[in-house]
PDB file of N, CA and C in Angstrom:
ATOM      1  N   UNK A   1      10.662 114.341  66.102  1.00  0.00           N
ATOM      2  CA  UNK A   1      11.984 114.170  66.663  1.00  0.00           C
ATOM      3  C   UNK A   1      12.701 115.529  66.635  1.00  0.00           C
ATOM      4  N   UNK A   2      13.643 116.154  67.517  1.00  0.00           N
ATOM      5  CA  UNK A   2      13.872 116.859  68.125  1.00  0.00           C
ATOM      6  C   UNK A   2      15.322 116.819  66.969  1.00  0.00           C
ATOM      7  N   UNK A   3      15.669 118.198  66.545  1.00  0.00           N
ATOM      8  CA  UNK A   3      17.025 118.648  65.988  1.00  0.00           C
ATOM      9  C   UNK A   3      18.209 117.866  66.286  1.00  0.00           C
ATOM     10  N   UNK A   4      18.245 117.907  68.138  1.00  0.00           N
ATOM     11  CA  UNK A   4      19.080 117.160  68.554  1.00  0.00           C
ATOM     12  C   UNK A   4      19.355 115.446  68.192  1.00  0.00           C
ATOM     13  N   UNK A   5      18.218 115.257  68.592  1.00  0.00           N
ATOM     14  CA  UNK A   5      18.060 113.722  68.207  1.00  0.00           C
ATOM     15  C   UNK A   5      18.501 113.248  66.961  1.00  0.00           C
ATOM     16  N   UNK A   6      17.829 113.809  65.920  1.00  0.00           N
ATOM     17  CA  UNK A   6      18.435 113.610  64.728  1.00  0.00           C
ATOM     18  C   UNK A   6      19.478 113.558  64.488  1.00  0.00           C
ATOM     19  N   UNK A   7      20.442 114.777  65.143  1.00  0.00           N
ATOM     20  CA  UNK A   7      22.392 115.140  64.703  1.00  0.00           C
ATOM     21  C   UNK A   7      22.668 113.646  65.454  1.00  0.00           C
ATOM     22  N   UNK A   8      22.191 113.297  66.597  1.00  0.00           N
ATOM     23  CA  UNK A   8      23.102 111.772  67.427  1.00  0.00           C
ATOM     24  C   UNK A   8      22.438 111.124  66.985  1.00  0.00           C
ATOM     25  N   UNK A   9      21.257 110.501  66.040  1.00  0.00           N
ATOM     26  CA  UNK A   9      21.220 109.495  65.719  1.00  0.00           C
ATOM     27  C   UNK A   9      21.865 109.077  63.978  1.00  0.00           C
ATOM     28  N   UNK A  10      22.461 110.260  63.379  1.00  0.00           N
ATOM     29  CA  UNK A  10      23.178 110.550  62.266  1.00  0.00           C
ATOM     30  C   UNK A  10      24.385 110.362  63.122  1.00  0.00           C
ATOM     31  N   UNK A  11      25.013 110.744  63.734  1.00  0.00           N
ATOM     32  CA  UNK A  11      26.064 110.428  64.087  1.00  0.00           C
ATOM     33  C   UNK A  11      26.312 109.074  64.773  1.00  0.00           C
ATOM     34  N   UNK A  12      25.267 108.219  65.149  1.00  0.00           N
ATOM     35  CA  UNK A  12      25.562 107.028  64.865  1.00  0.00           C
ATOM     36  C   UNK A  12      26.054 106.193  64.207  1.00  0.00           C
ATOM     37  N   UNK A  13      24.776 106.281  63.009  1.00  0.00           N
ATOM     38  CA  UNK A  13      25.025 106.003  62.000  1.00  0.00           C
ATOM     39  C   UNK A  13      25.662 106.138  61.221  1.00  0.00           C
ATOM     40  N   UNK A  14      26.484 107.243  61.014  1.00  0.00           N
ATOM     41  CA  UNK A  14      28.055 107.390  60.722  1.00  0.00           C
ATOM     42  C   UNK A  14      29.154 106.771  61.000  1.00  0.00           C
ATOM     43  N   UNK A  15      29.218 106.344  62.506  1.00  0.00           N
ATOM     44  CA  UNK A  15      29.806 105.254  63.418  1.00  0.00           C
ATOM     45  C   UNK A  15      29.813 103.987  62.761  1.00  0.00           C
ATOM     46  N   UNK A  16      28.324 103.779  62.824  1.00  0.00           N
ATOM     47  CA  UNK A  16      28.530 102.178  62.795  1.00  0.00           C
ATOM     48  C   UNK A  16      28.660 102.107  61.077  1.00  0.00           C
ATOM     49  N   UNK A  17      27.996 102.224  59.875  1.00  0.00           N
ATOM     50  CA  UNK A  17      28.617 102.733  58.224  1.00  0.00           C
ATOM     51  C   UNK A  17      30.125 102.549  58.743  1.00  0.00           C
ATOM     52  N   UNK A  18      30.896 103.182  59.324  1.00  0.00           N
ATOM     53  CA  UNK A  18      32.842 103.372  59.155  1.00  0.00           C
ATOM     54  C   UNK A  18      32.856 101.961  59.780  1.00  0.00           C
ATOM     55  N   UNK A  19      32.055 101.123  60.522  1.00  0.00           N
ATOM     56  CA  UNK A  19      32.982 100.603  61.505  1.00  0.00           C
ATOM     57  C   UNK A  19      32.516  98.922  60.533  1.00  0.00           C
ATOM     58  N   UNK A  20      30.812  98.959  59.803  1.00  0.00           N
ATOM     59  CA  UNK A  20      30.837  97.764  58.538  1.00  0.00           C
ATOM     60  C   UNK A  20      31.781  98.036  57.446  1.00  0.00           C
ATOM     61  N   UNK A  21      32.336  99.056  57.106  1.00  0.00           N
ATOM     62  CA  UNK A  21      33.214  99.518  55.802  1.00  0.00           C
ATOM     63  C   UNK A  21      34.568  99.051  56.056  1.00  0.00           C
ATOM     64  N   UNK A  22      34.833  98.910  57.144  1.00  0.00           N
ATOM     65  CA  UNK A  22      35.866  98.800  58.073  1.00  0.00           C
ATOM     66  C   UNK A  22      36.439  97.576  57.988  1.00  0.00           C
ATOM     67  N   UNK A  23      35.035  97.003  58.218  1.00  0.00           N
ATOM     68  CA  UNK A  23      35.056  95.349  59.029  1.00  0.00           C
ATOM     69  C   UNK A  23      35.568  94.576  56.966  1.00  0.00           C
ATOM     70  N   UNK A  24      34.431  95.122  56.223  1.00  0.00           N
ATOM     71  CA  UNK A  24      34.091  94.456  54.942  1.00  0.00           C
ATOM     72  C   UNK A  24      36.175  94.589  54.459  1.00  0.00           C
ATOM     73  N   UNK A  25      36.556  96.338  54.212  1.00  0.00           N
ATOM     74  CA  UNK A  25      37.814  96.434  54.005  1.00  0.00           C
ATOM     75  C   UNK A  25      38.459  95.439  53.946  1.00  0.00           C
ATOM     76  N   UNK A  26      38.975  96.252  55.401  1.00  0.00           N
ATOM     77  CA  UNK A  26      40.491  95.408  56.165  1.00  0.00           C
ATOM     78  C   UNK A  26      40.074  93.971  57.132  1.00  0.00           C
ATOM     79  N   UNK A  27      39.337  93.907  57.381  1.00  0.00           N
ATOM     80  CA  UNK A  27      38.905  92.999  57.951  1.00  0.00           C
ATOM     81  C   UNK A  27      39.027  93.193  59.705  1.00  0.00           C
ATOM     82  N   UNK A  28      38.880  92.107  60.749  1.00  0.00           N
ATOM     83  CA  UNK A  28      38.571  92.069  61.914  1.00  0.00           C
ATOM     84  C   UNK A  28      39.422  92.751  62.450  1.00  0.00           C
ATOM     85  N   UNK A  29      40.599  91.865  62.274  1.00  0.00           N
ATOM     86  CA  UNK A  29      42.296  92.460  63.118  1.00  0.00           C
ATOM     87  C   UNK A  29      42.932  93.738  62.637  1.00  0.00           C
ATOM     88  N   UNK A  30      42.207  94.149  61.827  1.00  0.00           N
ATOM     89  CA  UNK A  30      42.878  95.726  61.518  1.00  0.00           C
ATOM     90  C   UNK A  30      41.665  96.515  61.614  1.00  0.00           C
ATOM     91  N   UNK A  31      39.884  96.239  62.078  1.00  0.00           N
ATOM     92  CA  UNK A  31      39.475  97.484  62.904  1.00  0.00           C
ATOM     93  C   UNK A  31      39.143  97.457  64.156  1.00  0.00           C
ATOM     94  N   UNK A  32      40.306  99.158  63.966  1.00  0.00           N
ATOM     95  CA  UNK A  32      40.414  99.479  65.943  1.00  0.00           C
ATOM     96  C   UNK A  32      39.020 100.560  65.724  1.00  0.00           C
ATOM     97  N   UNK A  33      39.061 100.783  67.200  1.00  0.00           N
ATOM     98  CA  UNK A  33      38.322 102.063  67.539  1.00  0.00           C
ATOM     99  C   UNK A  33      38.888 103.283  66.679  1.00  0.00           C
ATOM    100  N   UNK A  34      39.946 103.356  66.941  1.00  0.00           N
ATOM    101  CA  UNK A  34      41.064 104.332  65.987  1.00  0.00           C
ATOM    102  C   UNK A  34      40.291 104.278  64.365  1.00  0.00           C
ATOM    103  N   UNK A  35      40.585 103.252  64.058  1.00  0.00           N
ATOM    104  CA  UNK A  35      40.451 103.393  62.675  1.00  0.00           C
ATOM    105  C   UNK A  35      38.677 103.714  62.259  1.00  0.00           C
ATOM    106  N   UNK A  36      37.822 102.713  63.158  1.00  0.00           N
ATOM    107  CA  UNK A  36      36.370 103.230  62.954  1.00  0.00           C
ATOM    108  C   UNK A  36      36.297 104.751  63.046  1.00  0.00           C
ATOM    109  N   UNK A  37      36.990 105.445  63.926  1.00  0.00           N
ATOM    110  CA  UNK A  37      36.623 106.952  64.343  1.00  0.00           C
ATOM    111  C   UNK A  37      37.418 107.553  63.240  1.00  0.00           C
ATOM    112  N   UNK A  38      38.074 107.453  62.199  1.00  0.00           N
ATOM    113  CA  UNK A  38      39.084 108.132  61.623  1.00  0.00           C
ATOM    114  C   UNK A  38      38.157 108.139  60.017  1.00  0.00           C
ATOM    115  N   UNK A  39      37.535 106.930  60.080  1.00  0.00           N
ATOM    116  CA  UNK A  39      36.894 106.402  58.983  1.00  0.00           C
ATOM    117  C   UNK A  39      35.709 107.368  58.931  1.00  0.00           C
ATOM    118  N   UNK A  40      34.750 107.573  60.157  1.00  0.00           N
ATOM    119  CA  UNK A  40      33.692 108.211  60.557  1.00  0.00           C
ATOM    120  C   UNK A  40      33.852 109.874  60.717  1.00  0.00           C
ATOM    121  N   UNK A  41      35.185 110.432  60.814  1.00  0.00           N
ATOM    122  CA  UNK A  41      35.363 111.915  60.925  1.00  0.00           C
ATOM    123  C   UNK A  41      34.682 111.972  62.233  1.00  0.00           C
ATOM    124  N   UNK A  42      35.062 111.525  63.158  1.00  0.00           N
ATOM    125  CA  UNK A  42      34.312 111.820  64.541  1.00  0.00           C
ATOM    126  C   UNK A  42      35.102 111.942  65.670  1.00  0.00           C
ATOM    127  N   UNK A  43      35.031 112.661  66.501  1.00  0.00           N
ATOM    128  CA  UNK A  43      36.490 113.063  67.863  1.00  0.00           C
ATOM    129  C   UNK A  43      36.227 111.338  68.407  1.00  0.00           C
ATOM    130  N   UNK A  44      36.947 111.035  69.416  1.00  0.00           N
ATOM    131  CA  UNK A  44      37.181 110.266  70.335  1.00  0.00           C
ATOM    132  C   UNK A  44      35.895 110.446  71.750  1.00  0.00           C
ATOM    133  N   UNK A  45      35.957 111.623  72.051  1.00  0.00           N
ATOM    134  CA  UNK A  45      34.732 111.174  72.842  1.00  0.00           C
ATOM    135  C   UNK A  45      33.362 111.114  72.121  1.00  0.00           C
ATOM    136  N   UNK A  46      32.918 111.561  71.127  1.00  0.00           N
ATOM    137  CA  UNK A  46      31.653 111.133  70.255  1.00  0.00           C
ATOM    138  C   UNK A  46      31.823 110.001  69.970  1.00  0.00           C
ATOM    139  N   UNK A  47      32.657 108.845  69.934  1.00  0.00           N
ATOM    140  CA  UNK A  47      32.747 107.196  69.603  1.00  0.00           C
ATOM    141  C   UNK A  47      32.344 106.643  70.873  1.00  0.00           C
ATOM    142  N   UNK A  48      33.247 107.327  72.039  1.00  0.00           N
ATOM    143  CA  UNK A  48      33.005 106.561  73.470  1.00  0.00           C
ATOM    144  C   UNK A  48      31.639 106.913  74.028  1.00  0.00           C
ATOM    145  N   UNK A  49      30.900 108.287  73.245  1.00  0.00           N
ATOM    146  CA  UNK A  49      29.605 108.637  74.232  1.00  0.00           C
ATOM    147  C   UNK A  49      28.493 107.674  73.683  1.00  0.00           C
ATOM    148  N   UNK A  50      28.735 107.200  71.854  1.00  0.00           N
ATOM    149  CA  UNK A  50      27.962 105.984  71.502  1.00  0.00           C
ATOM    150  C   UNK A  50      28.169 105.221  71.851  1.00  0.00           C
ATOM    151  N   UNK A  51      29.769 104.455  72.185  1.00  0.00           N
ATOM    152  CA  UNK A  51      29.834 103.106  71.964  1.00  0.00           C
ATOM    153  C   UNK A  51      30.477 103.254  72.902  1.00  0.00           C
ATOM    154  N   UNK A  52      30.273 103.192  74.394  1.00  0.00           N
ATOM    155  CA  UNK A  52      31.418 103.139  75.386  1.00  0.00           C
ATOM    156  C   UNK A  52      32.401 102.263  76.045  1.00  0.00           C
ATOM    157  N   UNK A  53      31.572 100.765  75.560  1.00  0.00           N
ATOM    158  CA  UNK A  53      32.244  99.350  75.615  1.00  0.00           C
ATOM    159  C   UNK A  53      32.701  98.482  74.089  1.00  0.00           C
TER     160      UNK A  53
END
């Protein structure tokens, strides 16, 4: 696997880790996209280029 590959599939997984930590936390109605990406240290378009829906 390719350097690249590795950094975006770590940065997935960074994603989705903030967005179960998230869920377990605060629960449903308090995680946004906002808060998964804030949780994850990740810009706004690195959330939308994983998770675009």
């Amino acid at each position: 696997m390719s350097r690249r590959n590795e950094q975006r599939e770590a940065t997935r997984a960074q994603i989705v880790d903030a967005a179960v930590q998230s869920l377990i936390e605060v629960g449903v109605a308090a995680t946004t996209t906002l808060e998964v990406q804030r949780r994850a240290g990740v810009s706004r378009g690195a959330l939308l280029h994983h998770f675009p829906t």
